[in-house]
Protein backbone atom coordinates (compact mmCIF):
# COMPACT_ATOMS: atom_id res chain seq x y z
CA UNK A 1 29.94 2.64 0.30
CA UNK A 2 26.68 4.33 1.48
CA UNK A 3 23.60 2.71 0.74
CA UNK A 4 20.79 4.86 0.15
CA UNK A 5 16.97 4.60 0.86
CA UNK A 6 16.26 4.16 -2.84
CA UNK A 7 18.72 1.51 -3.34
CA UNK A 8 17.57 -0.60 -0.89
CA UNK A 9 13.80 0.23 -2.54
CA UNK A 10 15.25 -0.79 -6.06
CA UNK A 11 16.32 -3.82 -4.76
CA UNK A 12 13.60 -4.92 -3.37
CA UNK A 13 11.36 -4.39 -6.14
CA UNK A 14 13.74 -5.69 -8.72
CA UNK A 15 13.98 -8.87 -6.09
CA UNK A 16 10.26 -9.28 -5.50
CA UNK A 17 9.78 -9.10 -9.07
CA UNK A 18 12.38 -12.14 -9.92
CA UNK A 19 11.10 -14.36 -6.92
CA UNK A 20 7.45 -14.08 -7.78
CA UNK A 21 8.41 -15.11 -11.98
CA UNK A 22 10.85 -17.80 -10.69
CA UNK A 23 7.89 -18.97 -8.54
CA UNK A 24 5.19 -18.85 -11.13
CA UNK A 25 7.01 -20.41 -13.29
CA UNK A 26 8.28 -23.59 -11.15
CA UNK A 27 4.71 -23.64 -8.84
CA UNK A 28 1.51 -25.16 -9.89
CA UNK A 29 -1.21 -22.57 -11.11
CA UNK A 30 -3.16 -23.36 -8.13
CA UNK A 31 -0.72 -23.58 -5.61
CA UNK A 32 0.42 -20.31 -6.86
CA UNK A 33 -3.23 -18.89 -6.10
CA UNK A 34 -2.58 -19.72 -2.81
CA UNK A 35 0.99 -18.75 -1.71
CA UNK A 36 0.70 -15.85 -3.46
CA UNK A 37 -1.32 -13.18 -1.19
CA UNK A 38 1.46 -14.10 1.36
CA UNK A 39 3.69 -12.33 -0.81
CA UNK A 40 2.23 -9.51 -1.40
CA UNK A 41 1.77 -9.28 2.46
CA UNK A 42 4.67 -9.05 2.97
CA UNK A 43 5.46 -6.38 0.60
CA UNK A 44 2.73 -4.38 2.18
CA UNK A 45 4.05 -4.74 5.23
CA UNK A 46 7.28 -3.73 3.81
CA UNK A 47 6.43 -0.86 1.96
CA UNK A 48 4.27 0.59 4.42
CA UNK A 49 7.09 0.53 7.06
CA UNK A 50 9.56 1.99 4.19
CA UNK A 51 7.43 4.92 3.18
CA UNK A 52 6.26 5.43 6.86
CA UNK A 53 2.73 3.99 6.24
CA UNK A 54 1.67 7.29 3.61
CA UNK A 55 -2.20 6.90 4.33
CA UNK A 56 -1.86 7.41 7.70
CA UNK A 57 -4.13 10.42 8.98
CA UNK A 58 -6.11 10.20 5.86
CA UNK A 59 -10.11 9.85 5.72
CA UNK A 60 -10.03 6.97 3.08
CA UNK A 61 -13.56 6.41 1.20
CA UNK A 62 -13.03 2.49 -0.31
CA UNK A 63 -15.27 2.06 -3.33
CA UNK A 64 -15.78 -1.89 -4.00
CA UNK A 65 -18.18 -3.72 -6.35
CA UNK A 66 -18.81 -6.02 -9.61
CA UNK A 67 -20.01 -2.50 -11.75
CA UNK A 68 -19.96 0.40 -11.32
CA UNK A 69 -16.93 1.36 -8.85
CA UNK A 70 -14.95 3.48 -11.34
CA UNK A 71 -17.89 5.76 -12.03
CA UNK A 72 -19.07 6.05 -8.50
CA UNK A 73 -15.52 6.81 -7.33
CA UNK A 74 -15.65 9.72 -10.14
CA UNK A 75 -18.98 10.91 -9.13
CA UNK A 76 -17.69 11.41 -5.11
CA UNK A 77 -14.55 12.94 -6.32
CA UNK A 78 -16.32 15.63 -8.61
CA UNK A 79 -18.82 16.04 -5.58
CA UNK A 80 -16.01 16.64 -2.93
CA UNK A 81 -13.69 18.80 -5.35
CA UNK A 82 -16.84 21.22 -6.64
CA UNK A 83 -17.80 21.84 -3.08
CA UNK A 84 -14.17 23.00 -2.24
CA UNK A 85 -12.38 20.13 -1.21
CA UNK A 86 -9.30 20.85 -3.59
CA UNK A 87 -6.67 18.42 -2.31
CA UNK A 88 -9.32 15.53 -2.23
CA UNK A 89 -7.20 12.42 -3.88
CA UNK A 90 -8.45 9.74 -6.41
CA UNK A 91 -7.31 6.75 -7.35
CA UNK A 92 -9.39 4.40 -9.84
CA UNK A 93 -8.85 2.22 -12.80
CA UNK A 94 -9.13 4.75 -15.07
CA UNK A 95 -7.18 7.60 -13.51
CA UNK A 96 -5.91 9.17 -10.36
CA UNK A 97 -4.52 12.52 -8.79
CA UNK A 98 -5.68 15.32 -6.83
CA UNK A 99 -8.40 18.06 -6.91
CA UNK A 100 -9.11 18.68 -10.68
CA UNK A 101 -5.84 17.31 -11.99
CA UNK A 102 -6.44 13.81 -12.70
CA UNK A 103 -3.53 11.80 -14.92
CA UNK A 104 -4.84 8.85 -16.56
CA UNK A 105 -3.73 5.37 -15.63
CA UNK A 106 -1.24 2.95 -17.92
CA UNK A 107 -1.40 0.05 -15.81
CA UNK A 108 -3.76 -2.68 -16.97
CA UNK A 109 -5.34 -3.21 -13.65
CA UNK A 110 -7.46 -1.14 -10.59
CA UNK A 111 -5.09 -0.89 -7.50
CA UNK A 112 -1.20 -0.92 -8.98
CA UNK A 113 1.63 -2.92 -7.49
CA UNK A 114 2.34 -1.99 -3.70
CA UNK A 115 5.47 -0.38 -4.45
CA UNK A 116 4.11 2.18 -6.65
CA UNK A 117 0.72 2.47 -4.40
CA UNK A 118 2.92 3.68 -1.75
CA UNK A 119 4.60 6.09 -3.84
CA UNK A 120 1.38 7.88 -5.09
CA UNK A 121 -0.25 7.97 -1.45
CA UNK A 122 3.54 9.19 0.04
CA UNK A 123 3.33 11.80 -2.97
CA UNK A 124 -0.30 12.26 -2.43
CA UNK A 125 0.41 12.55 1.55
CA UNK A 126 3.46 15.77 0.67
CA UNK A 127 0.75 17.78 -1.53
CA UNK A 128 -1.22 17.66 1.43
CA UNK A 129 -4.34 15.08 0.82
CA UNK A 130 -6.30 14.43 3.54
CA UNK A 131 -9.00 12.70 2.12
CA UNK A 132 -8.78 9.87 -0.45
CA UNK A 133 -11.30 7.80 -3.03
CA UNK A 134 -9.86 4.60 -3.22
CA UNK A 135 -11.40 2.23 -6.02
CA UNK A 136 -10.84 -1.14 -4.52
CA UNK A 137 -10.97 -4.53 -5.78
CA UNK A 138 -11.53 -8.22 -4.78
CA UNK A 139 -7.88 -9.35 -5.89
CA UNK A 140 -6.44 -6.31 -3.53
CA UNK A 141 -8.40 -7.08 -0.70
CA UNK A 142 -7.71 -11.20 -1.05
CA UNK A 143 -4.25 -10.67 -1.39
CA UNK A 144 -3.68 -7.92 0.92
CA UNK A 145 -2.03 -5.42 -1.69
CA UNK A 146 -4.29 -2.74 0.28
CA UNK A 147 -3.19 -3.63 3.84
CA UNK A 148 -1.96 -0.30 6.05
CA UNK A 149 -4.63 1.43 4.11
CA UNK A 150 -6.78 2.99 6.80
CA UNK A 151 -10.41 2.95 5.27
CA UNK A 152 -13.34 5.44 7.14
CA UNK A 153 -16.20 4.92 4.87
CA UNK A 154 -16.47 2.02 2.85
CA UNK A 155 -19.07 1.45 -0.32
CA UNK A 156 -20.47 -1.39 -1.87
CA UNK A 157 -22.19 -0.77 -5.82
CA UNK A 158 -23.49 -4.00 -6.47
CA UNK A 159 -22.01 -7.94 -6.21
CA UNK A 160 -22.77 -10.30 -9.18
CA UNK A 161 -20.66 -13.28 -10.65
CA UNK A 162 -17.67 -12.24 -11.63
CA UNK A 163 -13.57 -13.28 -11.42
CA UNK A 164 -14.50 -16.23 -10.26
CA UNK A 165 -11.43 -17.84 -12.48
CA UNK A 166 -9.42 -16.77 -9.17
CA UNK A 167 -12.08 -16.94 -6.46
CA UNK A 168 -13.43 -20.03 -7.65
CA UNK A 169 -16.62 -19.55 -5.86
CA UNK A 170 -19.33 -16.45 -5.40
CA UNK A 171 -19.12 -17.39 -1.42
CA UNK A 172 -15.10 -16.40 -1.45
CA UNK A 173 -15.59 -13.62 -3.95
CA UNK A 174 -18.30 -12.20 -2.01
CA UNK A 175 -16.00 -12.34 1.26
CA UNK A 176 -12.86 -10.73 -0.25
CA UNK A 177 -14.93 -7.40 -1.17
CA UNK A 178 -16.75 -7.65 2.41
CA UNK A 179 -13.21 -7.69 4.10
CA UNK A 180 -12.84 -3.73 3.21
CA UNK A 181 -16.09 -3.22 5.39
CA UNK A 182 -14.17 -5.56 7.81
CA UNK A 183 -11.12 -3.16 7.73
CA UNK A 184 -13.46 -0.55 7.97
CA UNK A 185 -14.86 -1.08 11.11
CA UNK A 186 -11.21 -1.88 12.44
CA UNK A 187 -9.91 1.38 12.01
CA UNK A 188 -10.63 2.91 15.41
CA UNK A 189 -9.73 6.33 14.40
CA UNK A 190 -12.24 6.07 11.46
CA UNK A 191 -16.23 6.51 10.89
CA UNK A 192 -16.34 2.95 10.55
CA UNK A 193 -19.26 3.57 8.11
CA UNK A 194 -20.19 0.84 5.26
CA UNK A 195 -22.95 2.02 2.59
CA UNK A 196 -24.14 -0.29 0.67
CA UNK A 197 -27.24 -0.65 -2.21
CA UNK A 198 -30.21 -2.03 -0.63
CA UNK A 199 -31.49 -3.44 -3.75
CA UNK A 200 -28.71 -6.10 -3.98
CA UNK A 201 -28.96 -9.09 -3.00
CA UNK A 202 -25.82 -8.99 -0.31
CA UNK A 203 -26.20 -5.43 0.89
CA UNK A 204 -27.22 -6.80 4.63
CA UNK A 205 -23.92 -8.89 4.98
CA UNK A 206 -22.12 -5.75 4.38
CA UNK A 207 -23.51 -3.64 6.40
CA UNK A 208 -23.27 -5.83 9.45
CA UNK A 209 -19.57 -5.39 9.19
CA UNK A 210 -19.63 -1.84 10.18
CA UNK A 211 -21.63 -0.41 13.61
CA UNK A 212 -22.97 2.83 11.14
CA UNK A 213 -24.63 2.41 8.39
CA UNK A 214 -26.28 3.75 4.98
CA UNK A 215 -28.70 2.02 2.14
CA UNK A 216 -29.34 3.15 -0.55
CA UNK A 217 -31.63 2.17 -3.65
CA UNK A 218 -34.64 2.40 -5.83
CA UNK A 219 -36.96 -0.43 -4.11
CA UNK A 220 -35.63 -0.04 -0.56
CA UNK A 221 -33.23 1.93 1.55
CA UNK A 222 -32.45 5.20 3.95
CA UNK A 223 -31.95 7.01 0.46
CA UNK A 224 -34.83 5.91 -2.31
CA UNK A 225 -34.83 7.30 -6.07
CA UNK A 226 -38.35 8.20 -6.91
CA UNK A 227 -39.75 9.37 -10.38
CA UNK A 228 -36.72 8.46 -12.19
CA UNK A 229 -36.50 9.64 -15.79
CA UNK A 230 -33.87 8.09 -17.89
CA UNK A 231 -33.02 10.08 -21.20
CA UNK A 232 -30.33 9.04 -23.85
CA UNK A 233 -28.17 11.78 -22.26
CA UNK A 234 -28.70 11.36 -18.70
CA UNK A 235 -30.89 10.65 -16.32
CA UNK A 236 -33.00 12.86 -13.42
CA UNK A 237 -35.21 11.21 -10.03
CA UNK A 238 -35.88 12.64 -6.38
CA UNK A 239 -33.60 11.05 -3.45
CA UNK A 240 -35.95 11.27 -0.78
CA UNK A 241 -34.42 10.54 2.45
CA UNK A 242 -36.24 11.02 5.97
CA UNK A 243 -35.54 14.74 6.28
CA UNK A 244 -34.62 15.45 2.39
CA UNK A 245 -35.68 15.59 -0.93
CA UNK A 246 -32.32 15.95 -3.24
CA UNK A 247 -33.33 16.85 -6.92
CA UNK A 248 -30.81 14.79 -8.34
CA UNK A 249 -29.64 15.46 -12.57
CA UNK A 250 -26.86 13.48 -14.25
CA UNK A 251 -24.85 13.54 -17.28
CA UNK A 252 -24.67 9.89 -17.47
CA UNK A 253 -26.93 7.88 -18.79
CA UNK A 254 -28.44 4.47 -17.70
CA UNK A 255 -30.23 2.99 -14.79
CA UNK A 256 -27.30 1.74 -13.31
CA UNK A 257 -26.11 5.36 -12.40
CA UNK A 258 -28.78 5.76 -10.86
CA UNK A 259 -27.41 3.54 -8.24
CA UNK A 260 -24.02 4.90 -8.73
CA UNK A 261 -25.28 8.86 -8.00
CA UNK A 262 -27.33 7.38 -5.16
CA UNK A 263 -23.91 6.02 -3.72
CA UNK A 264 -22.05 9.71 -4.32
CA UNK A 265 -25.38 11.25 -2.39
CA UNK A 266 -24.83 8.49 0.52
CA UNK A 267 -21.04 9.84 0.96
CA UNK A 268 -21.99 13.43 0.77
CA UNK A 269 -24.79 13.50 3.31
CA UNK A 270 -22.10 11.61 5.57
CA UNK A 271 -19.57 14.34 4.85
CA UNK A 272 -21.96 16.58 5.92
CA UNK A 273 -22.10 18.44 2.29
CA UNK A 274 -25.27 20.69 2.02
CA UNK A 275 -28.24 19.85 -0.60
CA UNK A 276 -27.00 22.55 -3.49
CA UNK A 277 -23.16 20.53 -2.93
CA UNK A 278 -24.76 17.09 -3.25
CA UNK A 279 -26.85 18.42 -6.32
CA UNK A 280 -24.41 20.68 -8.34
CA UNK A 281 -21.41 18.54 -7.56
CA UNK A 282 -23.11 15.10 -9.46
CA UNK A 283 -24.47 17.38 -12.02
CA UNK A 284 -21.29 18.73 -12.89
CA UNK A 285 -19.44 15.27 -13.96
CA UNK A 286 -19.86 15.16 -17.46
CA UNK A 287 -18.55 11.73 -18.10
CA UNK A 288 -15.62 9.39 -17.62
CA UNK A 289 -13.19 8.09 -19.80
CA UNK A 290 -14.43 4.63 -21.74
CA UNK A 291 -18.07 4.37 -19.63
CA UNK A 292 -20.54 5.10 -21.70
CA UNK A 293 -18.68 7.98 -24.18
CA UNK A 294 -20.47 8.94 -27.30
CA UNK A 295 -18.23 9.16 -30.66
CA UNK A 296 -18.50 12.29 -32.37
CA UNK A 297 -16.91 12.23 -35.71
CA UNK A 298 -19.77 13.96 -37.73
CA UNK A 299 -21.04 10.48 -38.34
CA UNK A 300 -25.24 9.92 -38.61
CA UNK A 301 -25.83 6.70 -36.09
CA UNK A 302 -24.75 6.75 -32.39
CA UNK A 303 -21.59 4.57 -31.72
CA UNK A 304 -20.99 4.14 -27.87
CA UNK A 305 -17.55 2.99 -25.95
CA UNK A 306 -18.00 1.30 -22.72
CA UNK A 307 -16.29 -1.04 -20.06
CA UNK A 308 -19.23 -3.27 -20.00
CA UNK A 309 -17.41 -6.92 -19.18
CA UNK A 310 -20.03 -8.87 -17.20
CA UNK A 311 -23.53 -10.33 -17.59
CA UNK A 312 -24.88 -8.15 -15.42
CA UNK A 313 -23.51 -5.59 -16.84
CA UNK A 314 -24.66 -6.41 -20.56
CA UNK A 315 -28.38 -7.15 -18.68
CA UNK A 316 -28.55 -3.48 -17.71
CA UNK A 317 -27.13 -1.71 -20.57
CA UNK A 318 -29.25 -3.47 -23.22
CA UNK A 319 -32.56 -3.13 -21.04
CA UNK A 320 -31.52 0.68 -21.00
CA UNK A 321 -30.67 0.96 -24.93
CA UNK A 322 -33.01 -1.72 -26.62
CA UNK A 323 -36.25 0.17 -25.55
CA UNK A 324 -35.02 3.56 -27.26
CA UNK A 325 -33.07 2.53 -30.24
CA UNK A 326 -34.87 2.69 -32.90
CA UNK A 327 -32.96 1.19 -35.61
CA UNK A 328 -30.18 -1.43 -35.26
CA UNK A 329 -28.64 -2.06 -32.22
CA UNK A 330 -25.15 -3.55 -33.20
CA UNK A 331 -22.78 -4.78 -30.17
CA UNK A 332 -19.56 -5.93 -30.63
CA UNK A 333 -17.27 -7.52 -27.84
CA UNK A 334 -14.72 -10.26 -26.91
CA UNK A 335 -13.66 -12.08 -23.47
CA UNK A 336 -10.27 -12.09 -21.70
CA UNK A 337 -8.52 -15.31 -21.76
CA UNK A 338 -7.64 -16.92 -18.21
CA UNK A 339 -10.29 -15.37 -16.99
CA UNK A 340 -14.38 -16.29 -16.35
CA UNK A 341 -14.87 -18.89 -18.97
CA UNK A 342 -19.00 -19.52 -17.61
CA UNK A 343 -19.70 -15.69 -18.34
CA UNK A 344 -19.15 -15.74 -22.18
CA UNK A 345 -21.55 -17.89 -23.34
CA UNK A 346 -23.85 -16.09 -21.18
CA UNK A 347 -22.73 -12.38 -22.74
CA UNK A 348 -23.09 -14.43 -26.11
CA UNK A 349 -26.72 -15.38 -25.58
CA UNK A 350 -27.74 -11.58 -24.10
CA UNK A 351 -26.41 -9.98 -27.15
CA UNK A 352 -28.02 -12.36 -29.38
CA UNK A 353 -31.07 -11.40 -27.44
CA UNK A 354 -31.02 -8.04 -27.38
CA UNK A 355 -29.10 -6.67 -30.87
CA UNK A 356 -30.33 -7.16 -34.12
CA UNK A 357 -25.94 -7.74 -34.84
CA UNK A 358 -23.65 -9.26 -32.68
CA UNK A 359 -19.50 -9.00 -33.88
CA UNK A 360 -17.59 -11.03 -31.28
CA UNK A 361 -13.92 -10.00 -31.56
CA UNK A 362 -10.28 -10.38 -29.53
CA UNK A 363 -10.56 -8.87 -25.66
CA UNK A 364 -7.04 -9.58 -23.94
CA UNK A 365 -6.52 -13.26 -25.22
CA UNK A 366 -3.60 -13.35 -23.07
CA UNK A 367 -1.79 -16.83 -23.78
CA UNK A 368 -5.24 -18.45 -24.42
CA UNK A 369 -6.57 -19.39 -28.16
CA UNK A 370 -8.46 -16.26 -29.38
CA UNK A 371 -10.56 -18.16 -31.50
CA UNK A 372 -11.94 -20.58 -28.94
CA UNK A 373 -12.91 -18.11 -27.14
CA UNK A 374 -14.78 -16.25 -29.83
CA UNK A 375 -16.51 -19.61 -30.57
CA UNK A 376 -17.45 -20.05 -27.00
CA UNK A 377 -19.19 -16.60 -27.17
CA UNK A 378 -21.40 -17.09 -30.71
CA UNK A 379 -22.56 -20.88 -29.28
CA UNK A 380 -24.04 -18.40 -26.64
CA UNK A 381 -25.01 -16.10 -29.55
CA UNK A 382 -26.50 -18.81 -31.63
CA UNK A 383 -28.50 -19.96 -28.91
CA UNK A 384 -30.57 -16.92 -29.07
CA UNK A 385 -30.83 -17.46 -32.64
CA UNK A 386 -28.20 -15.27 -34.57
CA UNK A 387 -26.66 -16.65 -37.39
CA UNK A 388 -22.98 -16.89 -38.20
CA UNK A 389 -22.14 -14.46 -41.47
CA UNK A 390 -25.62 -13.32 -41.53
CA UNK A 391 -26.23 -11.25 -38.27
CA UNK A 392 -23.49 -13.17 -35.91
CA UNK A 393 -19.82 -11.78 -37.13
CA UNK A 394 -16.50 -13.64 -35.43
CA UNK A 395 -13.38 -10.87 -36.70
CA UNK A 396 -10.46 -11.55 -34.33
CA UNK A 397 -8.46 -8.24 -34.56
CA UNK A 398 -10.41 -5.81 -32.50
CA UNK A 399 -9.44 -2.80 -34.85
CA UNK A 400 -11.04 -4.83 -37.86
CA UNK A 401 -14.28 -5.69 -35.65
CA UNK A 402 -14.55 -1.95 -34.74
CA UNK A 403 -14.49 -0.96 -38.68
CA UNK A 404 -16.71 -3.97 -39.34
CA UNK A 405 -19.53 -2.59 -36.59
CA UNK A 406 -19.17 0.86 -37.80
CA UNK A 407 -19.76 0.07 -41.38
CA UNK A 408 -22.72 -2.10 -40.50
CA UNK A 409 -24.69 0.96 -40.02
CA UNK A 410 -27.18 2.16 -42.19
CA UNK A 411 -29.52 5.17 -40.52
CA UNK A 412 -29.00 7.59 -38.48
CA UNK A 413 -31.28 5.60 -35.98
CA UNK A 414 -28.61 2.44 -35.73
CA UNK A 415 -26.55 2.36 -32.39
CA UNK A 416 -22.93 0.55 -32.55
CA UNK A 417 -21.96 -0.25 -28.77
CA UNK A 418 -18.25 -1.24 -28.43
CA UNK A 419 -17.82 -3.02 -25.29
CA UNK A 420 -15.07 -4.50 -22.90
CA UNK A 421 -12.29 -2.16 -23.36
CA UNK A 422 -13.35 1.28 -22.36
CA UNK A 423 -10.49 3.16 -21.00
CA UNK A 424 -7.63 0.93 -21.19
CA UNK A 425 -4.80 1.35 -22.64
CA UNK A 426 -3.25 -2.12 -23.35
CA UNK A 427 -4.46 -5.21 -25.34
CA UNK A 428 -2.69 -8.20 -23.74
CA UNK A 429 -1.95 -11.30 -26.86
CA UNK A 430 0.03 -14.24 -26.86
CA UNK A 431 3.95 -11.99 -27.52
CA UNK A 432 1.98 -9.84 -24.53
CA UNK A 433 1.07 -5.65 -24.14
CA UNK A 434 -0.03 -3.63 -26.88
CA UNK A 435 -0.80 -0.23 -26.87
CA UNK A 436 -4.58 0.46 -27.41
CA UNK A 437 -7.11 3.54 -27.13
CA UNK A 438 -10.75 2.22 -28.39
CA UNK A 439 -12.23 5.60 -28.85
CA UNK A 440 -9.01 6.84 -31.02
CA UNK A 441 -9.37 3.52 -32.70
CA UNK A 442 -13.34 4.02 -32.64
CA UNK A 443 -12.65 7.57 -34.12
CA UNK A 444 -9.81 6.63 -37.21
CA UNK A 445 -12.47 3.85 -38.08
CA UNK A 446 -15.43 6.23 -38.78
CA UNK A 447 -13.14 8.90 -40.41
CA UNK A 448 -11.85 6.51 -42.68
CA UNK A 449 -16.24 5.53 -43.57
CA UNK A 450 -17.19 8.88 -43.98
C-alpha cells in the first residue's frame, strides 16, 4: 500500500491532537503551561519541513500588541493593496486572504493551529504572495506556533496588562511579544526593522532588538501626530516627520487609531510608498468587522459593537465617548473565564465610572461559574457607586443583556456600547462552542424594539 503525503499529514494531526487531550487531561494545569510550547515546537518544526517551510522568500510585516493589532494589521493591508500591491496577504483575528478578497475567520483565536497556518501560507505562497501582514500574539510567540516564520518588519501597538492568567507576570508577557523583534533581527535576509509607539512605556526595549528602527507617537517619536481632531466618525492630525508632513484622515474613530494609522504610516514610509499612497490608502479603510461598527437599524440612539476586552482598552474608549455623548452612555460587557481574573473588577469600576448604566453579562464562561464572574465585575462596578437593579444590571445570557441595553435607551442622544465580542464568531459555555455574531444579534434585538 502507498502512503501518501496527506496521510501521513492526517495522521499527524489526528495524533497531535489525541496526545495533547490525553496530556491535559492526566498533567497538572501548570505543568501543562510548561511542557506545552515544546509541543507545539515540534509541530512547527514538523510542519514547516512537510510543507517546505511556505513563508520562505516572503517579506513578513509581524503586528504584536495588547490593542490595537487587528486594526493596524487592516490599516497596512488596505494601504499596501490601494497602492497596487494586489497579492499582499493578511492574516488577523478577524479575517485573512489576499489583495481585496479577505474570508473571515471561524477559529476562536489570532494565529490558528500550525497545521492549518502552514496550509494558508503554502496556499498563500501558490497564488503568488510575496508579502504578508501577520497579526501575532504573545501565546504564538511563547509557544513557538510561529517558528519558520521569517519576519522583516516587526510592529509593536502598545503593551498593557493583559493574559497574564498564562504569563503569570507583565515581565514574561512583555518578553514573549519582544521575541518577534528578536526573530526579526535574526532573519538575515530581512530589514530587520522593529517600529514601535514611542509613547508606551516599553517602546525602547523593543526597539533595541532590531539594528533599524522607527517611533512613532503623539508626545514623542520619528513620526509625531500634531493638531489631531477626533470626530464621532473619524478622526484627522498632521504626521510630521523630519522631511514630511502626511495629512492623515480616517474612518475610524478614537484616539487610539490615531496610534494605529501612525503605525500603517511607519510601514509605508519603510516600503517606500509615496505621500498620496500613505494618505489615500488609510483613508480608504472604512472599518473592520466588530471594532468600533455602528448599528444601523433605523433606530434613534447610537449602539456601538467593539472588541474592547482590557482596562486599557475600556480607559481609552470611554475618555473618547464620555466627553461627546450627550445623553446616556450605557455599556454592557462580561469576562472570559480562565482567563485574567485582576482585570474585571478593574473593567467593573471604569464602567461604573464612566456610564450612567452598566449591564454585565456572559463573555466565554468556558468551564468557569458565569455568575461569579459577573459578581466579580459589579463589586468593581459598585465601587464606583452604581447600584445593582437601579443603574448596575447582572443578565447572564448575552442575547438577553444585548435586548436589555438596547431597550434602556430613551433619546436619540443615548449611546449603547456592546463590548468584548466584536467579530467572533463563537461563545465558549460549560457543554463548549456556540455559534455567535453580536452585530446580527445587536441588529434582531433593535428590530424586534422598534
Amino acid at each position: 500500500m502507498q502512503i501518501q503525503v496527506s496521510d501521513i499529514l492526517l495522521l499527524a494531526i489526528l495524533g497531535h491532537m489525541n496526545i495533547r487531550v490525553i496530556v491535559k487531561r492526566l498533567v497538572p494545569r501548570g505543568l501543562f503551561q510548561k511542557i506545552e510550547p515544546l509541543g507545539h515546537f515540534a509541530e512547527a518544526v514538523f510542519f514547516n519541513i512537510l510543507y517546505g517551510f511556505p513563508a520562505r522568500n516572503m517579506q513578513v510585516i509581524g503586528v504584536t500588541g495588547t490593542n490595537g493589532k487587528t486594526t493596524t494589521a487592516f490599516l497596512i493591508h488596505k494601504m499596501l493593496v490601494e497602492s497596487g500591491y494586489n497579492k499582499a496577504g493578511l492574516m488577523t483575528t478577524v479575517g485573512y486572504g489576499i489583495g481585496k478578497d479577505i474570508k473571515m475567520q471561524v477559529h476562536h483565536m489570532t494565529n490558528v493551529p500550525v497545521p492549518e497556518l502552514m496550509q494558508r501560507l503554502k496556499w498563500m505562497k501558490s497564488q503568488g504572495v510575496d508579502l504578508l501582514i501577520l497579526e501575532t500574539t504573545s501565546h504564538a510567540l511563547a509557544q513557538h506556533r510561529v517558528w519558520g516564520i521569517p519576519y522583516s518588519i516587526a510592529v509593536v501597538t502598545n503593551l498593557t496588562h493583559e493574559h497574564l492568567d498564562y504569563h503569570k507576570t507583565f515581565e514574561r508577557y512583555v518578553a514573549a511579544k519582544r521575541s518577534m523583534f528578536s526573530l526579526t533581527q535574526r532573519n538575515a535576509r530581512g530589514r530587520r526593522l522593529g517600529i514601535a509607539n514611542a509613547d508606551d512605556s516599553v517602546a525602547a526595549e523593543f526597539v533595541a532588538e532590531t539594528e533599524n528602527s522607527v517611533l512613532y507617537g503623539v508626545q514623542a517619536g520619528d513620526i509625531q501626530a500634531k493638531e489631531v481632531q477626533l470626530r464621532s466618525d473619524g478622526l484627522s492630525y498632521k504626521a510630521e516627520t523630519a522631511d514630511i508632513t502626511y495629512h492623515i484622515e480616517s474612518h475610524l474613530p478614537g484616539s487610539f487609531n490615531v496610534y494605529n494609522t501612525l503605525a500603517a504610516v511607519s510601514v509605508g514610509r519603510v516600503l517606500g510608498l509615496t505621500k498620496a499612497q500613505i494618505e489615500q490608502g488609510i483613508a480608504a479603510l472604512k472599518g473592520v468587522e466588530g471594532r468600533m461598527t455602528s448599528i444601523e437599524e433605523g433606530q434613534d440612539a447610537s449602539i456601538i459593537v467593539d472588541f474592547a476586552h482590557t482596562p486599557d482598552s475600556f480607559e481609552k474608549l470611554f475618555k473618547d465617548l464620555r466627553p461627546v455623548v450627550k445623553g446616556k452612555l450605557i455599556v454592557m460587557f462580561g469576562s472570559a473565564g480562565r482567563r485574567d481574573e485582576a482585570k474585571r473588577a478593574i473593567q467593573g469600576e471604569l464602567a461604573g465610572k464612566y456610564a450612567d448604566e452598566v449591564v454585565v453579562t456572559e463573555e466565554d464562561d468556558r468551564d468557569i461559574d458565569g455568575i461569579g464572574i459577573m459578581n466579580q465585575i459589579a463589586e468593581g462596578a459598585e465601587k464606583a457607586g452604581k447600584i445593582r437593579d437601579k443603574n448596575l444590571f447582572l443578565i447572564h445570557d448575552r442575547a438577553e443583556a444585548i435586548a436589555f441595553a438596547v431597550g434602556q435607551t430613551t433619546s436619540a442622544d443615548d449611546t449603547v456600547l456592546l463590548l468584548g465580542k466584536g467579530h467572533e464568531k463563537t461563545i465558549e459555555r460549560a457543554d463548549g462552542e456556540h455559534p455567535w455574531d453580536e452585530i446580527g444579534t445587536t441588529k434582531d434585538a433593535v428590530r424586534r424594539l422598534s
